[in-house]
N, C-alpha and C. Protein backbone atom coordinates (compact mmCIF):
# COMPACT_ATOMS: atom_id res chain seq x y z
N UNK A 1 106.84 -140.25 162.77
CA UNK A 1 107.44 -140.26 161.49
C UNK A 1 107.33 -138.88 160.87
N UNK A 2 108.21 -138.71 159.87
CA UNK A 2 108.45 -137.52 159.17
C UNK A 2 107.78 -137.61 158.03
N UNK A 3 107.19 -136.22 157.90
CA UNK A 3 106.06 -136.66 156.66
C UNK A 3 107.59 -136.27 155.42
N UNK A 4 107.42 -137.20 154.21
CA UNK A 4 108.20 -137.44 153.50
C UNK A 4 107.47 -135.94 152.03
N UNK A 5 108.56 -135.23 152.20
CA UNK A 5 108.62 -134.22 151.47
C UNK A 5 108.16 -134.25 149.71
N UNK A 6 107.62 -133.65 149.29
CA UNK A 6 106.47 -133.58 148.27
C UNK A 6 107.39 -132.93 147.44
N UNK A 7 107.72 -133.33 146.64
CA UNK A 7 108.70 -132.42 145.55
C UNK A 7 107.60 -130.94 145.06
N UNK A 8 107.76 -130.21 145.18
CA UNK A 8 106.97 -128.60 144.81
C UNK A 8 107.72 -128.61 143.52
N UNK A 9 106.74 -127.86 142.89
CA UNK A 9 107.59 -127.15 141.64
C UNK A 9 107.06 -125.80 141.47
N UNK A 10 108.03 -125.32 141.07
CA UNK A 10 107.54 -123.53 141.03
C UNK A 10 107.62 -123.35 139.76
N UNK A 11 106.66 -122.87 139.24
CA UNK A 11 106.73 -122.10 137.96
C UNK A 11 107.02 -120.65 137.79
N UNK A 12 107.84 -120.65 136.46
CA UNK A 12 108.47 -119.03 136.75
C UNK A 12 107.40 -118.53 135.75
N UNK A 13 106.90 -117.26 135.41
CA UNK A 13 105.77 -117.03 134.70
C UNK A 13 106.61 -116.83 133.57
N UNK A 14 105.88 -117.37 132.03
CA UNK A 14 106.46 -117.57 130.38
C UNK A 14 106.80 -116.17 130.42
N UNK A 15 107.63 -115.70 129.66
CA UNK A 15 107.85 -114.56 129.37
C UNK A 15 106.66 -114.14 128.15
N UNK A 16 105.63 -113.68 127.59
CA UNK A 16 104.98 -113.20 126.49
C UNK A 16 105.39 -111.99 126.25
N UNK A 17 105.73 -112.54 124.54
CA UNK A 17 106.73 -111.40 123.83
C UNK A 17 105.13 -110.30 124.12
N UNK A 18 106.31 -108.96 124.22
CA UNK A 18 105.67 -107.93 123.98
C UNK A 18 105.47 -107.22 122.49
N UNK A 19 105.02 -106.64 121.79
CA UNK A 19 104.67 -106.05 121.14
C UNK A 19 104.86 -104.60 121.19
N UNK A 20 104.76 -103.71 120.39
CA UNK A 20 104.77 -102.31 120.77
C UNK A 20 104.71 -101.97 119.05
N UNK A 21 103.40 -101.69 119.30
CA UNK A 21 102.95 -100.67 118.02
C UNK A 21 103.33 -99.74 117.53
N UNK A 22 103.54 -99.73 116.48
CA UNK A 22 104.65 -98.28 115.96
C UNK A 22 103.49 -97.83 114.73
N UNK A 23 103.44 -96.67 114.89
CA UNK A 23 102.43 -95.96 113.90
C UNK A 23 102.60 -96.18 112.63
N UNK A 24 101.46 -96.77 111.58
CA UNK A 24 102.36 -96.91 110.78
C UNK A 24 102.60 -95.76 109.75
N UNK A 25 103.54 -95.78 108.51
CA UNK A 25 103.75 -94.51 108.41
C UNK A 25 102.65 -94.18 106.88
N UNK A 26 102.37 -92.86 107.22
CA UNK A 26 101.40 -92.61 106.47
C UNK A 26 102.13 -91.61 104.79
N UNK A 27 102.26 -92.30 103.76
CA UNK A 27 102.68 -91.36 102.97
C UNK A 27 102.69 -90.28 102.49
N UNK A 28 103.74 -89.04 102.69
CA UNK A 28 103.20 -87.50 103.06
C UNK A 28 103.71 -87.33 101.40
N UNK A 29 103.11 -86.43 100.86
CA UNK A 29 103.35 -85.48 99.94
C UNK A 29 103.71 -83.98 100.02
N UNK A 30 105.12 -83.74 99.40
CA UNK A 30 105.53 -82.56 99.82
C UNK A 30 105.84 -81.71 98.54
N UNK A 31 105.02 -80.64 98.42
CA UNK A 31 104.54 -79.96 97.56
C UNK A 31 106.39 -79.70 96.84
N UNK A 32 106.74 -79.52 96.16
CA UNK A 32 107.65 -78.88 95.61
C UNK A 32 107.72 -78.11 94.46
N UNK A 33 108.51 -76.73 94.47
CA UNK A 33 107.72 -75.40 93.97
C UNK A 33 108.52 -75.43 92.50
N UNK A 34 107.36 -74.72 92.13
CA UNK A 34 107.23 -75.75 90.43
C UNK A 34 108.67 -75.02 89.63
N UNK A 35 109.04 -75.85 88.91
CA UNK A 35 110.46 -75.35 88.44
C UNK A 35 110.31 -74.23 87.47
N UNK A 36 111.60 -73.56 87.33
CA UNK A 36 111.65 -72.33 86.85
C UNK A 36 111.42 -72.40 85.72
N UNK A 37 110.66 -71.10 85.07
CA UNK A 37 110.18 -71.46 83.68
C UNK A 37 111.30 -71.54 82.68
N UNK A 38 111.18 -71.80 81.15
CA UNK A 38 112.45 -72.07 80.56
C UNK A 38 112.84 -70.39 80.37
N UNK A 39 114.02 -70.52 79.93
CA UNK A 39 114.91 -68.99 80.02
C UNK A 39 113.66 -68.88 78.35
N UNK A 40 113.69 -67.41 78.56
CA UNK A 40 113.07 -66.79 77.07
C UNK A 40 113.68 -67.13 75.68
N UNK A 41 113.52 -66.63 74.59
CA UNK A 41 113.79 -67.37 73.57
C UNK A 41 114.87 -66.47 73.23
N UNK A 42 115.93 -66.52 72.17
CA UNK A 42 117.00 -66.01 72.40
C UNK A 42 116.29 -64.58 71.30
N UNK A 43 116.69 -62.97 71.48
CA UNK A 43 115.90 -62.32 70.40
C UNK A 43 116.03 -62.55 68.96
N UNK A 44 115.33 -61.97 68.22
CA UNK A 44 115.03 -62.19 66.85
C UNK A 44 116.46 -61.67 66.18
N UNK A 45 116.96 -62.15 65.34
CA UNK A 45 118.69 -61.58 64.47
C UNK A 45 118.02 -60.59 63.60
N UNK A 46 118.78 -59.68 64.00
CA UNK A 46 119.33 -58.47 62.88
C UNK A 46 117.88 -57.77 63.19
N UNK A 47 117.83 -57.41 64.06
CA UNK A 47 116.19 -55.92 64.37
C UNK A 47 116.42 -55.02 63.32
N UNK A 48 115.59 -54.31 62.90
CA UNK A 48 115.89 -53.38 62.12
C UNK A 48 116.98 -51.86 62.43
N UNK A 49 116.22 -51.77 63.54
CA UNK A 49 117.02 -50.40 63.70
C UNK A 49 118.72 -51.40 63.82
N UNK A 50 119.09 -52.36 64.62
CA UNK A 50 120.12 -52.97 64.86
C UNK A 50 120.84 -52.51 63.30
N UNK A 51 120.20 -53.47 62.00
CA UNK A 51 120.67 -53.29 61.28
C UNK A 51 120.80 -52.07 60.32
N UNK A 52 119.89 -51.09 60.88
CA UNK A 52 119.89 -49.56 60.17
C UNK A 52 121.46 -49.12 61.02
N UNK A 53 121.77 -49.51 62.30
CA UNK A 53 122.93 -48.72 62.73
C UNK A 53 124.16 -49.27 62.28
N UNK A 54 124.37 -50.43 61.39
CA UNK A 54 125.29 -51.13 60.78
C UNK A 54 125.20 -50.37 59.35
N UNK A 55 124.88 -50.51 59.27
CA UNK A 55 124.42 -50.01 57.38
C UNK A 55 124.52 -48.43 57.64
N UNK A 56 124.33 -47.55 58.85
CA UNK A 56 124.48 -46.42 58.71
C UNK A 56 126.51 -46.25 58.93
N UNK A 57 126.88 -47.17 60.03
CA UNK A 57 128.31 -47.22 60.32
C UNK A 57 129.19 -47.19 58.92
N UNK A 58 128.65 -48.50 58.28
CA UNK A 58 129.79 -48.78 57.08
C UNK A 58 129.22 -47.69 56.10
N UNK A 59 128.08 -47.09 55.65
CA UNK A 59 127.87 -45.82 55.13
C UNK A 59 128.95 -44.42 54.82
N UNK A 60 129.35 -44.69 56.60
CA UNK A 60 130.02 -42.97 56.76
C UNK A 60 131.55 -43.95 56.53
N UNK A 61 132.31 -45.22 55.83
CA UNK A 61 133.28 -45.38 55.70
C UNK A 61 133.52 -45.79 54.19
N UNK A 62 132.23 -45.32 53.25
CA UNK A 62 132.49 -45.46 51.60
C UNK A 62 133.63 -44.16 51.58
N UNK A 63 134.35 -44.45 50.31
CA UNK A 63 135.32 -43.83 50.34
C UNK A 63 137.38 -44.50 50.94
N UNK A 64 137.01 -44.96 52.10
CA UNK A 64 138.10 -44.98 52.72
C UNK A 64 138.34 -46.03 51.66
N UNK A 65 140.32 -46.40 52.03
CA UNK A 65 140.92 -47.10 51.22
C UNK A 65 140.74 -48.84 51.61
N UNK A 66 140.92 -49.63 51.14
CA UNK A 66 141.11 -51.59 51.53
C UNK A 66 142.27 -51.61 52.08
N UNK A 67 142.36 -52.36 52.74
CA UNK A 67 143.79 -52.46 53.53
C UNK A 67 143.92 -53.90 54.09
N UNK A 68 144.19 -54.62 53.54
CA UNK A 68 144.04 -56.36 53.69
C UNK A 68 144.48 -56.51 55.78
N UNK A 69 143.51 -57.36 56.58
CA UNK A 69 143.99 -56.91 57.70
C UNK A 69 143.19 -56.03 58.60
N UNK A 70 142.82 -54.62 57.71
CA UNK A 70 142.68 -53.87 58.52
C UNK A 70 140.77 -53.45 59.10
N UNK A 71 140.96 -53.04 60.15
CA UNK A 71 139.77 -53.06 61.20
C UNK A 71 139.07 -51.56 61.78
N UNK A 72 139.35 -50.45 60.34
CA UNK A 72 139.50 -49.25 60.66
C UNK A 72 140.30 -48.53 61.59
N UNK A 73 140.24 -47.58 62.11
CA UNK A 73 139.23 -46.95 62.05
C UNK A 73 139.62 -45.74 60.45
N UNK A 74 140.56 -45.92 59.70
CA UNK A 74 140.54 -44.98 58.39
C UNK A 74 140.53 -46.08 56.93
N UNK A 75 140.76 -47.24 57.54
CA UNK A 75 140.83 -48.63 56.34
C UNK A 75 140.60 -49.15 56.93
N UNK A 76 139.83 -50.56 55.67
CA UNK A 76 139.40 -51.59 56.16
C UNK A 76 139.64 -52.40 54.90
N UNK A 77 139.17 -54.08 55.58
CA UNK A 77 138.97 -55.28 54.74
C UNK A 77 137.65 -55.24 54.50
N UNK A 78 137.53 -56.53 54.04
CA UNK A 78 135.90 -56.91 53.88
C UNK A 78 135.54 -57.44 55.50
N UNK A 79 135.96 -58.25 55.81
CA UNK A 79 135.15 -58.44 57.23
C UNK A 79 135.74 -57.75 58.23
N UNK A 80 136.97 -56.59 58.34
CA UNK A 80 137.04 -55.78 59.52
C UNK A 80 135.80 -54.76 58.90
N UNK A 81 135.10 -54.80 57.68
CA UNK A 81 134.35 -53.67 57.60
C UNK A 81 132.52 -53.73 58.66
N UNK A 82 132.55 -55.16 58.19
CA UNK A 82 131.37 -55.73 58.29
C UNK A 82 131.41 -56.06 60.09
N UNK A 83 132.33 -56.60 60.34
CA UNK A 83 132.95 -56.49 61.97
C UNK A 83 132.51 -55.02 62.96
N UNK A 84 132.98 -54.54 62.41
CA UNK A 84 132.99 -52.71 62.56
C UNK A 84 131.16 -52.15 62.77
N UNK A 85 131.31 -52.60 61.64
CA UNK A 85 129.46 -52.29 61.42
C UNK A 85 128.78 -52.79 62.20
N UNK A 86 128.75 -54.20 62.40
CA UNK A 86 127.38 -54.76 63.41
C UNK A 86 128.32 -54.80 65.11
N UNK A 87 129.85 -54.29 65.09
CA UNK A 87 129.88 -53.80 66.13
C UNK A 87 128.85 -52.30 66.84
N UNK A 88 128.91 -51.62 66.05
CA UNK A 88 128.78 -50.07 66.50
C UNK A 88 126.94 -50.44 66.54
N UNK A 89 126.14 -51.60 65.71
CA UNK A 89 125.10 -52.26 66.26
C UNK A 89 124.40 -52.99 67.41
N UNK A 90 126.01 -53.05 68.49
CA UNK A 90 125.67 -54.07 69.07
C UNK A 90 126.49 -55.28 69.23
N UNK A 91 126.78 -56.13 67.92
CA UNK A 91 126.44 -57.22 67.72
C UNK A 91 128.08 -57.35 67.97
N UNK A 92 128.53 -58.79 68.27
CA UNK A 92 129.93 -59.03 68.23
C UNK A 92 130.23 -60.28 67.16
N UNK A 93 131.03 -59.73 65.95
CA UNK A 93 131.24 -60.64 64.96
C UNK A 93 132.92 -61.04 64.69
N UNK A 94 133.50 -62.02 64.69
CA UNK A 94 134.66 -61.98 64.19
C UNK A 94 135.04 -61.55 63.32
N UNK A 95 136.45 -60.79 62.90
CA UNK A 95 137.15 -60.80 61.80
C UNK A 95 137.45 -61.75 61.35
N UNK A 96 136.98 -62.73 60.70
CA UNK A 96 137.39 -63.48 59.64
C UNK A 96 135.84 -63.84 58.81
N UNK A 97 135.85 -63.53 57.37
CA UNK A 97 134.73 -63.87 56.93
C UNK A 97 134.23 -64.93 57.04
N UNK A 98 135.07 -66.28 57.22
CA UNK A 98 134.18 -67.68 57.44
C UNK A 98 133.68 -67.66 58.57
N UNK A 99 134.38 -67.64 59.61
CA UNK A 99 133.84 -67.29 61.17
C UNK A 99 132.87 -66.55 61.20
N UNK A 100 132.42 -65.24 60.48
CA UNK A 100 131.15 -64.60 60.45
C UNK A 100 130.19 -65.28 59.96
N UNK A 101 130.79 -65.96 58.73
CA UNK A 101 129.19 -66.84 58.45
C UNK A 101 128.97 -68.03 59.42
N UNK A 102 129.83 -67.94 59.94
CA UNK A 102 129.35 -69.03 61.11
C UNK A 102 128.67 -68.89 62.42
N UNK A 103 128.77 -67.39 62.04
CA UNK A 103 128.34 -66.55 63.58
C UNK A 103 126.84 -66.11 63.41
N UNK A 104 126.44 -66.24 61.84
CA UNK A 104 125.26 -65.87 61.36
C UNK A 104 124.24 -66.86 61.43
N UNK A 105 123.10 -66.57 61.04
CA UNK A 105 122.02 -67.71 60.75
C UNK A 105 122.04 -67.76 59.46
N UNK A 106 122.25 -68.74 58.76
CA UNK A 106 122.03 -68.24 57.09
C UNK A 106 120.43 -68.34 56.46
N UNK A 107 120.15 -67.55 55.37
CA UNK A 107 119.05 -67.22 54.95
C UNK A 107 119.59 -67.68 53.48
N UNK A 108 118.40 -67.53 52.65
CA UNK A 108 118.59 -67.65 51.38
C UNK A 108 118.75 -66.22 50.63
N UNK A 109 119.09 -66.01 49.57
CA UNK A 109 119.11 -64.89 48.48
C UNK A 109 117.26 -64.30 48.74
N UNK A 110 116.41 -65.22 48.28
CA UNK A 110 115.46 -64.17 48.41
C UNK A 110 114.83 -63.59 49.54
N UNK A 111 115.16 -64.22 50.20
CA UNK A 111 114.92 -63.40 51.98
C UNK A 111 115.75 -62.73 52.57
N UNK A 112 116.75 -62.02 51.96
CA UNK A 112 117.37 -61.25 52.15
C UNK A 112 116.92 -59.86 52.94
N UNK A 113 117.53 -59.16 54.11
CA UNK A 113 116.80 -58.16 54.39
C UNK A 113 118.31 -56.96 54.76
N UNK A 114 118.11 -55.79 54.72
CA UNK A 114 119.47 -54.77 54.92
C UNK A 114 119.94 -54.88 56.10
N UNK A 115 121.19 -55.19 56.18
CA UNK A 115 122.20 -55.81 57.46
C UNK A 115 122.43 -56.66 57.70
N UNK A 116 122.14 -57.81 56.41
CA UNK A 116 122.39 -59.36 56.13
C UNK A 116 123.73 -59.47 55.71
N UNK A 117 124.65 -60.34 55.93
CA UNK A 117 125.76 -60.58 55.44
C UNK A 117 125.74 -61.40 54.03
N UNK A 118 126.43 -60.93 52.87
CA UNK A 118 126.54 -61.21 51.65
C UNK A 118 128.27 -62.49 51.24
N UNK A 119 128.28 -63.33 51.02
CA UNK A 119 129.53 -64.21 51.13
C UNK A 119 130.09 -65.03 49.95
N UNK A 120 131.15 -64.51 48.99
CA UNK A 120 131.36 -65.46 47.88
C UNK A 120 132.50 -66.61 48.75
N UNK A 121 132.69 -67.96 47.78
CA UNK A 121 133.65 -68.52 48.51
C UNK A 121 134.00 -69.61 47.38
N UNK A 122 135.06 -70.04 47.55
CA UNK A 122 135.60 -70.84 45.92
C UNK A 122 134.94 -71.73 45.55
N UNK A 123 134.08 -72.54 47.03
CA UNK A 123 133.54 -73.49 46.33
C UNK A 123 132.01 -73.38 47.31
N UNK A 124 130.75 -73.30 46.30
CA UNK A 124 130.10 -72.73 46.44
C UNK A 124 129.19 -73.82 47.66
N UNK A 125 129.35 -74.96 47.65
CA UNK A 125 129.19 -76.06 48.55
C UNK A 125 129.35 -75.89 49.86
N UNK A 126 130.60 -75.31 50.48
CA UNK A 126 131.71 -75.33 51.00
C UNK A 126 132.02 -73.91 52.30
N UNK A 127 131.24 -73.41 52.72
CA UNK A 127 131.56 -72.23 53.73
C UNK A 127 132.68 -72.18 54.40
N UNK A 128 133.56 -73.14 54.19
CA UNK A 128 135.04 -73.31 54.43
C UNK A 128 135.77 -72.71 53.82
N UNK A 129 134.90 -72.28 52.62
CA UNK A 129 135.78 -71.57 51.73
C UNK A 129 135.79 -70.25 51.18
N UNK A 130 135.06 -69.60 52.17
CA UNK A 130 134.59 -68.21 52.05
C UNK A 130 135.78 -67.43 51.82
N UNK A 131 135.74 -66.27 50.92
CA UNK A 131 137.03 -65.37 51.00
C UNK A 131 136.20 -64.03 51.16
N UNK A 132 135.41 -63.67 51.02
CA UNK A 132 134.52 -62.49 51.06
C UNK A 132 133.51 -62.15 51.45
N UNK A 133 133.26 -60.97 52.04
CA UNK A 133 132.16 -60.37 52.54
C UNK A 133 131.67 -59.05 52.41
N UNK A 134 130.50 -58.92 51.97
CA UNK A 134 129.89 -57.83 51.99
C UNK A 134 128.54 -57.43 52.92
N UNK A 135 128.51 -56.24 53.31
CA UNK A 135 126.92 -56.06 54.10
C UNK A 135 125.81 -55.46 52.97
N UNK A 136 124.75 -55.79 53.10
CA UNK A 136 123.42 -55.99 52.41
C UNK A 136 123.13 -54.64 52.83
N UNK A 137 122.38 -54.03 52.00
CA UNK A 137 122.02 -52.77 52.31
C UNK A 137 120.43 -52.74 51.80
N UNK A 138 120.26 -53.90 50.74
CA UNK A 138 118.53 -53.48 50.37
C UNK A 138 118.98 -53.06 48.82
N UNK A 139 117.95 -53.31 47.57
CA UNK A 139 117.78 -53.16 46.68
C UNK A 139 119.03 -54.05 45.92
N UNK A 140 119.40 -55.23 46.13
CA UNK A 140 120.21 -55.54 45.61
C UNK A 140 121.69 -55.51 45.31
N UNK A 141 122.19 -54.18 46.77
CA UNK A 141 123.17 -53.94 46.69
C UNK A 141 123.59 -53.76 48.14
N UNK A 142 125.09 -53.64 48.29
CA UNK A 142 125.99 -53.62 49.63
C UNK A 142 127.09 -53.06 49.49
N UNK A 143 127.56 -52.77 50.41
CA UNK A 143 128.64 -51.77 51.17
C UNK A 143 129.81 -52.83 51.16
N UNK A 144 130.76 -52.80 50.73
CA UNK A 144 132.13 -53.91 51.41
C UNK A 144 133.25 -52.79 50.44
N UNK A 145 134.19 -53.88 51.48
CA UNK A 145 135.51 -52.89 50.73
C UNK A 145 136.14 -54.43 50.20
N UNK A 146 136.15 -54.34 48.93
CA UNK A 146 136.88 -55.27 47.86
C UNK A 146 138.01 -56.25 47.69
N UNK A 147 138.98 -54.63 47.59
CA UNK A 147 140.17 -55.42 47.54
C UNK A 147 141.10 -53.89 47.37
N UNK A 148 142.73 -54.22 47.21
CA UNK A 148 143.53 -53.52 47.55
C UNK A 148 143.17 -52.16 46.38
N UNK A 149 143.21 -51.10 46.54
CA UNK A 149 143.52 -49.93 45.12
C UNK A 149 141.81 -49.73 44.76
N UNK A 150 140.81 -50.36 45.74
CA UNK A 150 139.35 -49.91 45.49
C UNK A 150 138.99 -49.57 47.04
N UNK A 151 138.22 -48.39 46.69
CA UNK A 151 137.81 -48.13 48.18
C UNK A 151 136.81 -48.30 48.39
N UNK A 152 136.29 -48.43 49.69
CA UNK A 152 135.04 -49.34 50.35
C UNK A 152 134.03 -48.26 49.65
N UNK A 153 132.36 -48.85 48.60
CA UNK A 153 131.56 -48.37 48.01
C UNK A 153 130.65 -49.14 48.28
N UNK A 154 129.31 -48.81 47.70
CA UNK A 154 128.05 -49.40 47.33
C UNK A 154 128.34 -49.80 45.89
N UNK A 155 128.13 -51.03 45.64
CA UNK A 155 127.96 -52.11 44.34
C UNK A 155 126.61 -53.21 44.72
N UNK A 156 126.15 -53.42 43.74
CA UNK A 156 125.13 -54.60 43.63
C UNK A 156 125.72 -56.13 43.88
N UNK A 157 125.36 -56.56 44.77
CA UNK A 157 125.45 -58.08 45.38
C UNK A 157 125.85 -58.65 43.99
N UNK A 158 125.47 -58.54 42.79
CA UNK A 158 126.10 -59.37 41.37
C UNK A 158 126.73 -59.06 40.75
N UNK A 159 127.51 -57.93 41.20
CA UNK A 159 128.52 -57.07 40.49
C UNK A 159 129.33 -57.67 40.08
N UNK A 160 130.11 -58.68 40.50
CA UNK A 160 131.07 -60.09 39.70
C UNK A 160 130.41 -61.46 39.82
N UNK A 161 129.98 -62.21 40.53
CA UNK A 161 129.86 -63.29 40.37
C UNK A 161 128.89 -63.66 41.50
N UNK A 162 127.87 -64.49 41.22
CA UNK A 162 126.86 -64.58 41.85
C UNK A 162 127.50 -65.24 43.66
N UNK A 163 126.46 -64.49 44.26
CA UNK A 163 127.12 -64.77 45.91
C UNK A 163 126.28 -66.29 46.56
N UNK A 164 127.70 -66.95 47.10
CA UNK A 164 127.38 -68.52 47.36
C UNK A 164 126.34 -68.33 49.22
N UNK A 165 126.73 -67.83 49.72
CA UNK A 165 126.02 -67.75 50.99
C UNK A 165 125.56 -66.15 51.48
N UNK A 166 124.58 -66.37 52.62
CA UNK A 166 123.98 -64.84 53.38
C UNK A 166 123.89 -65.52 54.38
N UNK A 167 124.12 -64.37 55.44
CA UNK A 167 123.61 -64.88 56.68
C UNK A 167 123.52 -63.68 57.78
N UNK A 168 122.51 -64.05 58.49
CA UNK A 168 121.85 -62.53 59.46
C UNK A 168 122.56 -62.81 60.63
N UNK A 169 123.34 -61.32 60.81
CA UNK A 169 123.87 -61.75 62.18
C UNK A 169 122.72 -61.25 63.89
């Protein structure tokens, strides 16, 4: 007789998950280079000598005639005068007197210093409404050229009517 066959079973080996360690990650710090310092402060308005070379400019133009408009170099307005002046300073101001006081820092009457801008205007509230300008010279008085048939002089800041704004360019 035939020996009657034994069913075998084969086992296939389990698969066991593998693993694989991954480093774990270690949190790096990366220096980053310290930001730029702030820009400097913007300089101080109206230096002295700045404003000695304005006040010396409109100086050498007492005399000349008003000329509504005009930006020298033999006539001037009130703010081509004052324009003129803290040009040859340096400084860049518009011709138009409201625009200058806008270009200025304003100060009050008693802190006034020579090469300050001097400003009447209709309504004293109102820097919208500036029509005039004069430059400050110290002791109460300034350099501007007026108006038509007066030529640009030294007069006292109260010579007509008390002045509504100043401002340092």
């Amino acid at each position: 007789t035939e020996p009657v066959p034994v069913p075998t079973t084969t086992t296939q080996p389990v698969p066991v998950p593998t693993t694989t360690t991954q480093p774990v990650p270690v949190p790096t710090t990366t220096t980053q280079p310290p930001p730029p310092p702030p820009p400097p402060p913007p300089p101080p308005p109206a230096t002295h000598g700045n404003a000695q070379d304005a006040i010396k400019f409109a100086s050498a133009q007492i005399g000349e005639p008003y000329v509504w408009g005009a930006a020298g170099p033999s006539s001037w307005d009130c703010s081509g005068l004052t324009m003129q002046a803290w040009a040859s300073a340096g400084v860049s101001l518009p011709h138009y007197s409201v625009a200058q006081y806008a270009a200025t820092t304003p100060v009050s009457a008693s802190s006034l210093r020579p090469g300050d801008l001097v400003f009447w205007a209709s309504n004293a509230s109102d820097p919208g409404t500036i029509f005039h300008v004069g430059l400050y010279i110290g002791d109460g008085n300034m350099i501007h050229a007026a108006r038509p048939g007066v030529p640009v002089k030294v007069e006292s800041i109260w010579y007509w009517e008390t002045p509504d704004f100043f401002g340092r360019p």
